[in-house]
Protein backbone atom coordinates (compact mmCIF):
# COMPACT_ATOMS: atom_id res chain seq x y z
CA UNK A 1 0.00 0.00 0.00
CA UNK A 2 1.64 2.97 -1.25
CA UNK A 3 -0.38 5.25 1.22
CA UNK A 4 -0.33 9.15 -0.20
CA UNK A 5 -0.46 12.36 1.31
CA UNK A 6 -2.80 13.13 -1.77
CA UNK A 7 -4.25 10.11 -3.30
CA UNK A 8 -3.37 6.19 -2.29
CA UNK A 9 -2.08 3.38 -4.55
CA UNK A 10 -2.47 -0.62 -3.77
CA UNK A 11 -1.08 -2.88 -5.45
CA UNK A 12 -1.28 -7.18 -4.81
CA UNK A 13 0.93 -9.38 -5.48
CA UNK A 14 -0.16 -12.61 -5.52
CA UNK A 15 0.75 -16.56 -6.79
CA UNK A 16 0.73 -19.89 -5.62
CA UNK A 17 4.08 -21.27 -4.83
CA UNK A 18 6.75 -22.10 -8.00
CA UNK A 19 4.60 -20.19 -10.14
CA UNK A 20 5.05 -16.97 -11.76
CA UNK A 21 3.80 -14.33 -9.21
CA UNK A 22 1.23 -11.61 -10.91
CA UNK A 23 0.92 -8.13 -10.14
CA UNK A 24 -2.77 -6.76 -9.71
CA UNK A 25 -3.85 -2.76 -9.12
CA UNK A 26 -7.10 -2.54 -6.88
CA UNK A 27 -9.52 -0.94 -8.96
CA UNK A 28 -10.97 1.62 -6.78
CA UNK A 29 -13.10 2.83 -9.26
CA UNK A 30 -15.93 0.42 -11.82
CA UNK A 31 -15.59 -1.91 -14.19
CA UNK A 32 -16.34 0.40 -16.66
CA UNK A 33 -14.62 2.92 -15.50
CA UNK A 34 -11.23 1.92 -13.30
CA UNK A 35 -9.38 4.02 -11.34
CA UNK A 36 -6.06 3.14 -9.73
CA UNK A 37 -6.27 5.80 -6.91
CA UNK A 38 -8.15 6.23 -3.90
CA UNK A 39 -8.15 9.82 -3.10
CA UNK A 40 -6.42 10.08 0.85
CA UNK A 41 -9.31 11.78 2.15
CA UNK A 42 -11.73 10.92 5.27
CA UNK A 43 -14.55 12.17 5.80
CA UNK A 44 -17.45 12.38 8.42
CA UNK A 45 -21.64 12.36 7.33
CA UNK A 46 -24.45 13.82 9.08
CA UNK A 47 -24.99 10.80 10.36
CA UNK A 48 -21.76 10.81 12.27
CA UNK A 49 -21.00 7.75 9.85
CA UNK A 50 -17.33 7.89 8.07
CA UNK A 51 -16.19 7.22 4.43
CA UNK A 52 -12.98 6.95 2.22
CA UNK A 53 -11.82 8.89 -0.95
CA UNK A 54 -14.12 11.96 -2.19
CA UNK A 55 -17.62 12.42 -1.08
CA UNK A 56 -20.11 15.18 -2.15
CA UNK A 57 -22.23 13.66 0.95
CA UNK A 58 -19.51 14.62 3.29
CA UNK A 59 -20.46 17.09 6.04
CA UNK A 60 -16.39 17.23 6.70
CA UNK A 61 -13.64 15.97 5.40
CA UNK A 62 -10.01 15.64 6.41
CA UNK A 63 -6.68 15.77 4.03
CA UNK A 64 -2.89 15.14 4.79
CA UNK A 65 -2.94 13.08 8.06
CA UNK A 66 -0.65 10.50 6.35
CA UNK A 67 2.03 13.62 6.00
CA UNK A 68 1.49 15.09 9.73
CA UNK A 69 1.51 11.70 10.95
CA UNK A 70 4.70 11.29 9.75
CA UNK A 71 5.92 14.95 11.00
CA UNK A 72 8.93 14.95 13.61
CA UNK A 73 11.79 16.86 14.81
CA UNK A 74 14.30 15.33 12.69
CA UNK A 75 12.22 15.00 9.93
CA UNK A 76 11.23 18.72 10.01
CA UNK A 77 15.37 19.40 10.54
CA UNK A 78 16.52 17.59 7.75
CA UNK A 79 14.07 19.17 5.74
CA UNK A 80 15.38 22.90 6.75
CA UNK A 81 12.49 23.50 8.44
CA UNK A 82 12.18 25.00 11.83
CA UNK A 83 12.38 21.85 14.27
CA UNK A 84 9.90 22.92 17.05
CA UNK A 85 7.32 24.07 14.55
CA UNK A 86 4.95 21.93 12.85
CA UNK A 87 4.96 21.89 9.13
CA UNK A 88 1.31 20.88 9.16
CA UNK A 89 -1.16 22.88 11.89
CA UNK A 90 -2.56 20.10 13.88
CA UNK A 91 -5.81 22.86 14.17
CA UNK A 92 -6.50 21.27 11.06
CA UNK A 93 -8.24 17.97 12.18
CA UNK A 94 -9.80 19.12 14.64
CA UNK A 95 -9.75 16.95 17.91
CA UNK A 96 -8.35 13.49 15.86
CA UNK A 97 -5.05 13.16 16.15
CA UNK A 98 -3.80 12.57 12.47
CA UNK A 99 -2.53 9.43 13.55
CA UNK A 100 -5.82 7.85 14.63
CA UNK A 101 -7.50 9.35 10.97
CA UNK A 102 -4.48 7.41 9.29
CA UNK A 103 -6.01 4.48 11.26
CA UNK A 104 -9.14 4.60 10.72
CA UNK A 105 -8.51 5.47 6.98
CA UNK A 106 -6.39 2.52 6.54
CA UNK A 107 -8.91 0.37 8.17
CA UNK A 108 -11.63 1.34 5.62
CA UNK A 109 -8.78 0.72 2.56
CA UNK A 110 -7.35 -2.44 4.06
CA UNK A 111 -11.83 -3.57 4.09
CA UNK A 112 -12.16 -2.22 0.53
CA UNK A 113 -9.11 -4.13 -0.80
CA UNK A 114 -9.98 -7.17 0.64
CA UNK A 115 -13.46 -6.92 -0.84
CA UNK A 116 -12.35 -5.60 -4.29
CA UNK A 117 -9.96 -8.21 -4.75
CA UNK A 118 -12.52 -11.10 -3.71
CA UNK A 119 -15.17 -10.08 -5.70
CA UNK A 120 -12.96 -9.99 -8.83
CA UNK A 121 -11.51 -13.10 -8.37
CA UNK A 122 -14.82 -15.39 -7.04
CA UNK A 123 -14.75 -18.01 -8.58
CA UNK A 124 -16.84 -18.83 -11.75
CA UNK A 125 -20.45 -20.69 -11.21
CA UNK A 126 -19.45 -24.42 -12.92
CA UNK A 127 -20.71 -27.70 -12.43
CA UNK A 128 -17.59 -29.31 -14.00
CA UNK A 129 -16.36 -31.56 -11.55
CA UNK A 130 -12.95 -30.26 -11.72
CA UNK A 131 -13.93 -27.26 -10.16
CA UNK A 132 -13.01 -23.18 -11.30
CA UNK A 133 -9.75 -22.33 -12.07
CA UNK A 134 -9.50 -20.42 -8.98
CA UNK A 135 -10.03 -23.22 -7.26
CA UNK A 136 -7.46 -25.38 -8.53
CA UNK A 137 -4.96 -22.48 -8.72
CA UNK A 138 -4.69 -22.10 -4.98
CA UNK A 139 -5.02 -25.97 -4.27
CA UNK A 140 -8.46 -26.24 -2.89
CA UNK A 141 -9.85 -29.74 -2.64
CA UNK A 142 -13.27 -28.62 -2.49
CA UNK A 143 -12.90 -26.33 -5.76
CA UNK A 144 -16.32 -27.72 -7.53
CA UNK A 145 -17.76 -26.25 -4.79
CA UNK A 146 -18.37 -22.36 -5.42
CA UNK A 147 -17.25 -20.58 -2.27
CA UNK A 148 -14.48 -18.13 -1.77
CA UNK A 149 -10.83 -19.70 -1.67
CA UNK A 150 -9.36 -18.38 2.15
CA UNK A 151 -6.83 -16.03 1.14
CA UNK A 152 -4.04 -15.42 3.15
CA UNK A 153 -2.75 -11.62 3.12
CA UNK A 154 0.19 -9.88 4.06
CA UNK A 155 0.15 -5.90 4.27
CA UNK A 156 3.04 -3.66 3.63
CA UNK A 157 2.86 0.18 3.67
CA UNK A 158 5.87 2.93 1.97
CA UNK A 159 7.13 5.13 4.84
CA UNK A 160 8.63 8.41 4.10
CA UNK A 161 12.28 7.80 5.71
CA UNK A 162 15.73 7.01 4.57
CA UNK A 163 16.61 3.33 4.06
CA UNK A 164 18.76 2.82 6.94
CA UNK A 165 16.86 0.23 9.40
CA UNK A 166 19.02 2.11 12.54
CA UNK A 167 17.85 5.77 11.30
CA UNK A 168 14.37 5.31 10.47
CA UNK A 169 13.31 2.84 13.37
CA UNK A 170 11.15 5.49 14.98
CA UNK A 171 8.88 6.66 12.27
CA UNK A 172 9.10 3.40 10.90
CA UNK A 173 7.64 2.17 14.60
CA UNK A 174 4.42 4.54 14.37
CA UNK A 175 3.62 3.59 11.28
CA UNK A 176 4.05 -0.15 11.96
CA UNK A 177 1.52 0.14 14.64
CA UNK A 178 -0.44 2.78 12.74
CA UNK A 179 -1.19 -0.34 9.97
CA UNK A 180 -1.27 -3.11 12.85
CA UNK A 181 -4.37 -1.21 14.66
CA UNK A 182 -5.73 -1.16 11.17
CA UNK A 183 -5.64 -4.46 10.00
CA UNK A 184 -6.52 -5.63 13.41
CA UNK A 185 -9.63 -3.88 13.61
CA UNK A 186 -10.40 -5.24 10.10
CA UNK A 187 -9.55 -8.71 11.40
CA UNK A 188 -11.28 -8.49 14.63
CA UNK A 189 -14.79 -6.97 13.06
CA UNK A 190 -15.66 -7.77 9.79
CA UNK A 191 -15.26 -4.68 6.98
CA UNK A 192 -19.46 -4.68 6.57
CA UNK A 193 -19.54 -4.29 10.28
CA UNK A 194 -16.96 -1.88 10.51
CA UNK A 195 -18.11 0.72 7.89
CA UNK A 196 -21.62 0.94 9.38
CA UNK A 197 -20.36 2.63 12.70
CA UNK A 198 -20.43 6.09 13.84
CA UNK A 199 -17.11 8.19 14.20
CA UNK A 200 -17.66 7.90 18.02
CA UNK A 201 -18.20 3.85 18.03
CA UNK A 202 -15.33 3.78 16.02
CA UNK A 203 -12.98 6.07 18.06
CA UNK A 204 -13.87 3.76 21.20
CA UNK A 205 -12.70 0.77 18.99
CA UNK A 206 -9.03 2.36 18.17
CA UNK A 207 -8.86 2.87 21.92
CA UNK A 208 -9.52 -0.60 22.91
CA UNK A 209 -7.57 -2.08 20.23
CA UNK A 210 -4.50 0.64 21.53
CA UNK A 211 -5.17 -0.54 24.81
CA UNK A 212 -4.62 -4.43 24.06
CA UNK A 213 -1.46 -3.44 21.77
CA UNK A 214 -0.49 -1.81 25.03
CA UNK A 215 -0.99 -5.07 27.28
CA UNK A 216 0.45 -7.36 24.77
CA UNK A 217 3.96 -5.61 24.81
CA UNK A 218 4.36 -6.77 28.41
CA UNK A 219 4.81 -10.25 26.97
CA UNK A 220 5.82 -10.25 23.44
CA UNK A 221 8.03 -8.00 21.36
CA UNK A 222 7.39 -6.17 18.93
CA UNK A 223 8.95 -8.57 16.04
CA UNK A 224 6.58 -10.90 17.62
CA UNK A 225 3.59 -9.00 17.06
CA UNK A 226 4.30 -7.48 13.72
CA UNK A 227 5.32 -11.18 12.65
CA UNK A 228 1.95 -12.59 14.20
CA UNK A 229 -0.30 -9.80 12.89
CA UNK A 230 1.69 -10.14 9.09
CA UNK A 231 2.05 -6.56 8.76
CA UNK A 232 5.72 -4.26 7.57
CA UNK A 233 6.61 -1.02 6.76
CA UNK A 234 8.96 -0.22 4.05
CA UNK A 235 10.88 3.11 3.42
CA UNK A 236 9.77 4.64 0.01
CA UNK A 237 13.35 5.42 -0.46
CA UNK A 238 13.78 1.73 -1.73
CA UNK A 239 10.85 1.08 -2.82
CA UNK A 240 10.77 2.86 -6.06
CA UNK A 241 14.36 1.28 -6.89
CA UNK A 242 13.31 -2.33 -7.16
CA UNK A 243 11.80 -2.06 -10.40
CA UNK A 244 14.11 0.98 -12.00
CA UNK A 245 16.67 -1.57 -11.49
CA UNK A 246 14.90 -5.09 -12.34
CA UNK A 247 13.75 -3.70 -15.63
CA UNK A 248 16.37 -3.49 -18.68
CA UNK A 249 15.99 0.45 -18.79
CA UNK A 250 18.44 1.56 -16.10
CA UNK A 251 22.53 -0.01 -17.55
CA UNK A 252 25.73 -0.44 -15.28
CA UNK A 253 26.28 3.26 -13.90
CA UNK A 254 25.62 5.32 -11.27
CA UNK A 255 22.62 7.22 -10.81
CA UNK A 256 19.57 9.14 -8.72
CA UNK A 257 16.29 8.49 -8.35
CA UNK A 258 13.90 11.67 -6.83
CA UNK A 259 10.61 10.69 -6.21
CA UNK A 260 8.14 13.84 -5.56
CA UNK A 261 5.48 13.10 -3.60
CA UNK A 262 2.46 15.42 -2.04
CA UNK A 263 3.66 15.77 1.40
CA UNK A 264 7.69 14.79 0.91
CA UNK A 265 9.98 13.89 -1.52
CA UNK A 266 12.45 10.74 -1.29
CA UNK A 267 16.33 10.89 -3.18
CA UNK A 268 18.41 8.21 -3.37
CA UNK A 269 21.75 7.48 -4.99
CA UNK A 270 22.81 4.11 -5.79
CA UNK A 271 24.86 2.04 -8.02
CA UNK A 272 23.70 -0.81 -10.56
CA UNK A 273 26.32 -3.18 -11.66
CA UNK A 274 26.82 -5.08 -14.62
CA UNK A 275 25.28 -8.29 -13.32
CA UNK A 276 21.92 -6.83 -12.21
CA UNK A 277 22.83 -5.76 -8.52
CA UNK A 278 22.98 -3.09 -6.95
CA UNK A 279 24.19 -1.04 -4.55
CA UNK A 280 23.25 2.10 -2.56
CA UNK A 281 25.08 4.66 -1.40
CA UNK A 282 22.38 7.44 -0.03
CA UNK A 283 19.14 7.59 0.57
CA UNK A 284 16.47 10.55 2.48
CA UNK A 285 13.18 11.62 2.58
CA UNK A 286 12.81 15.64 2.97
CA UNK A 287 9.38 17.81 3.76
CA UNK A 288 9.61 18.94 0.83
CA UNK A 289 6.97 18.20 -2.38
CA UNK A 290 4.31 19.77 -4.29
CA UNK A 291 2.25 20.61 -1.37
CA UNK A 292 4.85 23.15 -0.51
CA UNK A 293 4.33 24.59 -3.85
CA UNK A 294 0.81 24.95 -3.28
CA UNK A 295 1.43 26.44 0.39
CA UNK A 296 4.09 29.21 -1.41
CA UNK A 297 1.51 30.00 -4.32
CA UNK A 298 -0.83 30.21 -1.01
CA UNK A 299 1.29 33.17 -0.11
CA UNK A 300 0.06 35.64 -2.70
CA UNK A 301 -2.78 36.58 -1.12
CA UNK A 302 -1.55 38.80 1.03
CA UNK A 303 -5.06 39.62 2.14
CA UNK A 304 -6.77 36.21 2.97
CA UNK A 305 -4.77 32.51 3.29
CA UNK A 306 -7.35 30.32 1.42
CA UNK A 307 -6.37 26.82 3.02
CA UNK A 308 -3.92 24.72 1.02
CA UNK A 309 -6.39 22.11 -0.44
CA UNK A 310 -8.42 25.00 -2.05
CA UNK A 311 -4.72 26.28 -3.86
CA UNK A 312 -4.72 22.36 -4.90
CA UNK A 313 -7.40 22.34 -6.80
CA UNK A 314 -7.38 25.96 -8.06
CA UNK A 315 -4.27 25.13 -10.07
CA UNK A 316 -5.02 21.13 -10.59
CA UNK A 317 -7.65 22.66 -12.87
CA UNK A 318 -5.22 25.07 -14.78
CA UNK A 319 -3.48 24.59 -18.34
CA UNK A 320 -0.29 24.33 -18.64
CA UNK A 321 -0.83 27.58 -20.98
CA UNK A 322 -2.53 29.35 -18.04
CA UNK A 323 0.60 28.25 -15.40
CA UNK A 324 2.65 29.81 -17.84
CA UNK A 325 1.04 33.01 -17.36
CA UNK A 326 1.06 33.36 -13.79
CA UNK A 327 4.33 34.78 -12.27
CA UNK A 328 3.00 33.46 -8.45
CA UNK A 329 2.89 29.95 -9.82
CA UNK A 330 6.48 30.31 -11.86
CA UNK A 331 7.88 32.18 -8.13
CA UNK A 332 6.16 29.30 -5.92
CA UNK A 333 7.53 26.21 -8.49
CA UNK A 334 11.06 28.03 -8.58
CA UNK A 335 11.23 28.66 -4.84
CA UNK A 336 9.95 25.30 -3.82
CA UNK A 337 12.09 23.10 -6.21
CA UNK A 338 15.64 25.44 -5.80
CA UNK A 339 14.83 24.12 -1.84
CA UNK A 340 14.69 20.82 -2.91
CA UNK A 341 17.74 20.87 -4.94
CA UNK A 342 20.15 22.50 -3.05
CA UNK A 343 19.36 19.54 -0.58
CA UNK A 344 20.00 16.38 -2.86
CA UNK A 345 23.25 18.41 -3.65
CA UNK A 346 23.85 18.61 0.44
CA UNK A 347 23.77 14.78 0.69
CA UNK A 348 25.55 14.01 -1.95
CA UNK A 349 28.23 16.35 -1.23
CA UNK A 350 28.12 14.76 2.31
CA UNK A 351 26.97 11.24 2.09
CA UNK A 352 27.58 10.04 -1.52
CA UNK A 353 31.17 12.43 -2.27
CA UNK A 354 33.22 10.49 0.37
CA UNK A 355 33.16 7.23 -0.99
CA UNK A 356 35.67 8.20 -3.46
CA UNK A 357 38.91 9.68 -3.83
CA UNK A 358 38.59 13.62 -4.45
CA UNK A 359 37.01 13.89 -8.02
CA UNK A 360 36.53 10.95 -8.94
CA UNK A 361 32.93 11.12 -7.80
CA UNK A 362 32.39 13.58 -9.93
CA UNK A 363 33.50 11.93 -12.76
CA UNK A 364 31.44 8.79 -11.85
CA UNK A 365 27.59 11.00 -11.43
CA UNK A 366 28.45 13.42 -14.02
CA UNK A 367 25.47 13.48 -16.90
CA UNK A 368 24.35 10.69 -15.27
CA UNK A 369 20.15 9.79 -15.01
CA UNK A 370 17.84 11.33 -12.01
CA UNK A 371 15.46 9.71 -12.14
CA UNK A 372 12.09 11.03 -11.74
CA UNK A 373 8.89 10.01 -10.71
CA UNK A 374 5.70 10.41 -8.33
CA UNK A 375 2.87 12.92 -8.33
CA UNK A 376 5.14 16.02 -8.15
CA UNK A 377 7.11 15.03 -11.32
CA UNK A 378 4.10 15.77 -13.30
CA UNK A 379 3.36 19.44 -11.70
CA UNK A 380 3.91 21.83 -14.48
CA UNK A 381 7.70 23.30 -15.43
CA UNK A 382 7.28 26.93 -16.40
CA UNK A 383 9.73 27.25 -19.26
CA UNK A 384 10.69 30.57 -18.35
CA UNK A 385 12.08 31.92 -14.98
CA UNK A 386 13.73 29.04 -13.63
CA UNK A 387 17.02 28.50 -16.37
CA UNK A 388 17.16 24.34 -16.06
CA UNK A 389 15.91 23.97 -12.47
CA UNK A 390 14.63 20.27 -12.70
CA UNK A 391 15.84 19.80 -16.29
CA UNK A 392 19.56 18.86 -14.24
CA UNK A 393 20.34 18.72 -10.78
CA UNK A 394 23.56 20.63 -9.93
CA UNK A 395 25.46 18.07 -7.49
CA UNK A 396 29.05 19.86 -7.06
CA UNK A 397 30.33 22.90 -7.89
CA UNK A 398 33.62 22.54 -6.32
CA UNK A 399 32.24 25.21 -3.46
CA UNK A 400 31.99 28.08 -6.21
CA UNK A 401 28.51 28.14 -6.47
CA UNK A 402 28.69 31.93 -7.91
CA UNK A 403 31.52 31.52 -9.78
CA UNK A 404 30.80 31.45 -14.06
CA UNK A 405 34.38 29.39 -15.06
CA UNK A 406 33.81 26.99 -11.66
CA UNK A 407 33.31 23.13 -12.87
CA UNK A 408 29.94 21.86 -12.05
CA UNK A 409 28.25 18.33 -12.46
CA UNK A 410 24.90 18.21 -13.01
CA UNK A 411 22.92 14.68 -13.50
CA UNK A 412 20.19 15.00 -15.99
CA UNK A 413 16.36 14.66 -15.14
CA UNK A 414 14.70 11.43 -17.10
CA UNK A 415 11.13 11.06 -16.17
CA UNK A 416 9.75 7.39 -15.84
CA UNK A 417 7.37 7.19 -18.30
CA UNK A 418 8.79 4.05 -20.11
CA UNK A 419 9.67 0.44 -18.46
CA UNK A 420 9.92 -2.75 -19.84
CA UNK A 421 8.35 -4.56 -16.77
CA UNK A 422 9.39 -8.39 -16.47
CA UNK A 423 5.92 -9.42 -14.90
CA UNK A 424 2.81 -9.61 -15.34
CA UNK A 425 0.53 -6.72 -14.12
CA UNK A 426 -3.01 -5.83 -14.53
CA UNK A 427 -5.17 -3.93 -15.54
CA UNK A 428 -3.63 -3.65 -19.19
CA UNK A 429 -4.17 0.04 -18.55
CA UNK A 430 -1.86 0.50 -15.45
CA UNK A 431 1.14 2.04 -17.56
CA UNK A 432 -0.39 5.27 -18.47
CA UNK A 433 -0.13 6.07 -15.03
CA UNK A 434 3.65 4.65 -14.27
CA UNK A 435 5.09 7.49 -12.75
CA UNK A 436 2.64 7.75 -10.11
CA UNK A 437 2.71 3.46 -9.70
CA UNK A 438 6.48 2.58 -9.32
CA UNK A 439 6.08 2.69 -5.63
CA UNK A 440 3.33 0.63 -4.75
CA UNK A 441 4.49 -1.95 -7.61
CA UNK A 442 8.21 -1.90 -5.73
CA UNK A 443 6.58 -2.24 -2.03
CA UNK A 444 4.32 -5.62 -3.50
CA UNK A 445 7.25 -7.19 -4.80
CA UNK A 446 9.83 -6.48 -2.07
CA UNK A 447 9.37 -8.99 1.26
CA UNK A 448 9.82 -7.90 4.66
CA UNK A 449 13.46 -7.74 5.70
CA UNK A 450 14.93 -9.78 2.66
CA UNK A 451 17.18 -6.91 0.33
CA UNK A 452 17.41 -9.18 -2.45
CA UNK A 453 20.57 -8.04 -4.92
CA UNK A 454 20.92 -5.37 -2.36
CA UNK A 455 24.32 -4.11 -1.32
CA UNK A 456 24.77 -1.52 1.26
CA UNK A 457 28.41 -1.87 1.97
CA UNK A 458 29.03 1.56 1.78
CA UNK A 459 25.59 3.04 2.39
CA UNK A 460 26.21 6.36 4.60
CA UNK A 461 23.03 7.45 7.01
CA UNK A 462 21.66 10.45 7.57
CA UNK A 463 21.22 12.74 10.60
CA UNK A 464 17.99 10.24 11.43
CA UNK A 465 17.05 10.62 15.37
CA UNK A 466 18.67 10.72 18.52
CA UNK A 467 18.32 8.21 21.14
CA UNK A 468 19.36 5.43 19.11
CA UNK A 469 20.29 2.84 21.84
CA UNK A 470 16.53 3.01 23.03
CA UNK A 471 13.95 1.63 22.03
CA UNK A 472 10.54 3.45 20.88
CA UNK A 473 8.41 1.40 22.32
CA UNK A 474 4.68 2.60 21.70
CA UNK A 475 3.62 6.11 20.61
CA UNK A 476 0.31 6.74 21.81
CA UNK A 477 -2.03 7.70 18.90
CA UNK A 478 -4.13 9.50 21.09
CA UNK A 479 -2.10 12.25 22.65
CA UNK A 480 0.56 12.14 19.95
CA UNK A 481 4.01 11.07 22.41
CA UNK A 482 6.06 7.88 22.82
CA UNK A 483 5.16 6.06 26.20
């Protein structure tokens, strides 16, 4: 589940053992008319009865919980933003910690993709005594017998954090237990059950559920119950890699790939060898996406702050001719992605520059691919006023920056729109949308803990959190602290 500050993406992989695995979008849409996203949006009915995804029935709705969730000293610091104040006003939803929304969001998803993916694949009405395909495909001895085959599932869920398991083991904790309350509700009360409830019966649930999380950590760890309740998290970092690099389009080299998301943006520089494998050398996630150039637009009016979701939509339904004519847009896109820049060029000049003898790091990135993918890769590039901000990325310029005869590398920006995929995947039409899929396609594929063709040898972390000898225990969804 590659769970969006804007819109989420699920993806299944599923196969019976020594076969070839196949790769299956949840259509969140019709039959008729599929769609592949499920806008990240919860909302509450006059009824006091909650839904998923957009709703013109909605009495209130809530946006960017998965992003604030997320939101922490270290990952506002490494962003450049100010540590002690938060990125995303917590006003914002109310008296719901964005935590428990992310919960109860994910518990309505983690019903609808269990029901989606049933209902597609129930088995065909047949009297042949060989039973439906289905049937035989997952072993079944009673496959003449038209009932659902018991599926077995396994949730994982993209985390905005570097790849290193030491650095990220705190936000990667809350969002571990963030999807185990989920999927525990869903396996504790049935999804038809579940979506029937008002906002206050289902607060009360989260709490109990907490509560038993709370009791059971007295006796197991938390391996233990992640294992038991078959539930991981996965940083987005990596994600995104394991198909760049298992298709034929990325050769032996060295390379980035910049994924720009809603709410944050994930870099990571790696190396892909001759034979297939890879290795990494840096990886972060940074506060720092299209939603900021939505809040910087925001700033032109002087007069009145219309909230951020409004400044969405007011330019989601522009033309790329009409962008072009508006100098706040070409000052907000400018401001937003020289920010982002000047940080990839920070950690590679301190993460990714120190593998190698002077220069010869240069000589090893220079011209090389970046790259790019996610939502914020297809906001529009005003093709004046920003010279070749996200046509290149400048990654060293020997610490001249203002000099003219100063030798600079740049690595060149290659959208994803192209990848010769070795599996199957369905629907057929799942490739128009590629650079907004890679993610969710990498997190089905990848297992929990295994790195496959993975090297990190000489992977450098970040500034990740303090406190790393101790462990984070539980962070209490409720009033927003570790306990």
């Amino acid at each position: 589940m590659d769970f969006g500050t804007h819109q989420t993406k699920v993806c299944v992989n599923y196969k019976k053992p020594g076969q070839i695995p196949v790769f299956e979008f949840i259509n969140f849409g019709t039959k008729g008319s599929p769609n592949l996203f499920l806008p990240s949006i919860f909302n509450i009915h006059a009824d006091d009865k909650t839904s998923v995804g957009k709703s013109v029935q909605a009495s209130k709705s809530y946006r960017y919980f998965k992003i604030a969730s997320a939101e922490d000293k270290a990952f506002r610091g490494i962003s450049g933003l100010d540590k002690n104040r938060e990125h995303y006003d917590i006003d914002r939803f109310d008296s719901v910690s964005p935590e428990v929304l992310s919960i109860i969001f994910l518990t309505h998803t983690i019903g609808i993709i269990k029901d989606r993916f049933e209902q597609s694949h129930k088995p065909a009405k047949s009297k042949s005594k060989k039973g439906s395909f289905l049937g035989r495909f997952i072993g079944t001895k009673d496959s003449n017998k038209d009932k659902m085959p018991d599926y077995e599932y396994y949730f994982q869920i993209g985390i905005p954090t570097e790849w290193s398991a030491e650095k990220n083991r705190w936000r990667r904790r809350k969002f571990e237990q963030i999807l185990y309350l989920a999927r525990d509700l869903i396996e504790t009360h049935s999804y038809d059950f579940f979506r029937d409830l008002p906002l206050k019966t289902i607060l009360e649930l989260v709490r109990n559920h907490y509560e038993i999380l709370e009791r059971k950590l007295n006796h197991s760890s938390w391996e233990e119950i992640i294992t038991e309740g078959r539930i991981s998290a996965y940083p987005e970092t990596a994600a995104g890699l394991t198909y760049l690099v298992k298709t034929e389009k990325i050769g032996e080299g060295y390379y980035l790939a910049l994924d720009i998301g809603g709410g944050s943006s994930d870099i990571s520089f790696f190396r892909v060898h001759a034979n297939r494998t890879f290795e990494y050398l840096a990886s972060e996630s940074l506060m720092i996406a299209s939603n900021d150039v939505y809040a910087e637009y925001r700033k032109a009016n002087a007069d009145k702050l219309p909230p951020i979701e409004q400044i969405q939509k007011k330019l989601g339904n522009r033309t790329s001719s009409q962008l072009e004519m508006d100098d706040n847009y070409k000052r907000a896109y400018k401001n937003t992605m020289s920010r982002l820049s000047k940080k990839i060029k920070r950690i590679y000049n301190e993460r990714v520059y120190w593998h190698f003898q002077e220069t010869v790091a240069n000589q090893k990135f220079k011209d090389q691919s970046c790259f790019l993918y996610g939502g914020g890769s297809l906001l529009h590039r005003p093709s004046k006023g920003t010279g070749k901000l996200m046509d290149e990325i400048l990654l060293h310029d020997q610490g001249t920056e203002w000099s003219l005869n100063a030798t600079r590398t740049h690595a060149h920006i290659e959208k994803v729109t192209d990848l010769n995929i070795p599996h199957r995947v369905k629907p057929d039409s799942w490739e128009k949308n590629l650079p907004l899929l890679i993610v969710p396609l990498g997190l089905s594929y990848i297992q929990p803990d295994q790195t496959y063709d993975w090297n990190d040898t000489l992977y450098k972390p970040g500034e990740g959190f303090n406190y790393l000898d101790e462990d984070p225990s539980l962070f209490d969804v409720f009033r927003r602290r570790w306990v």
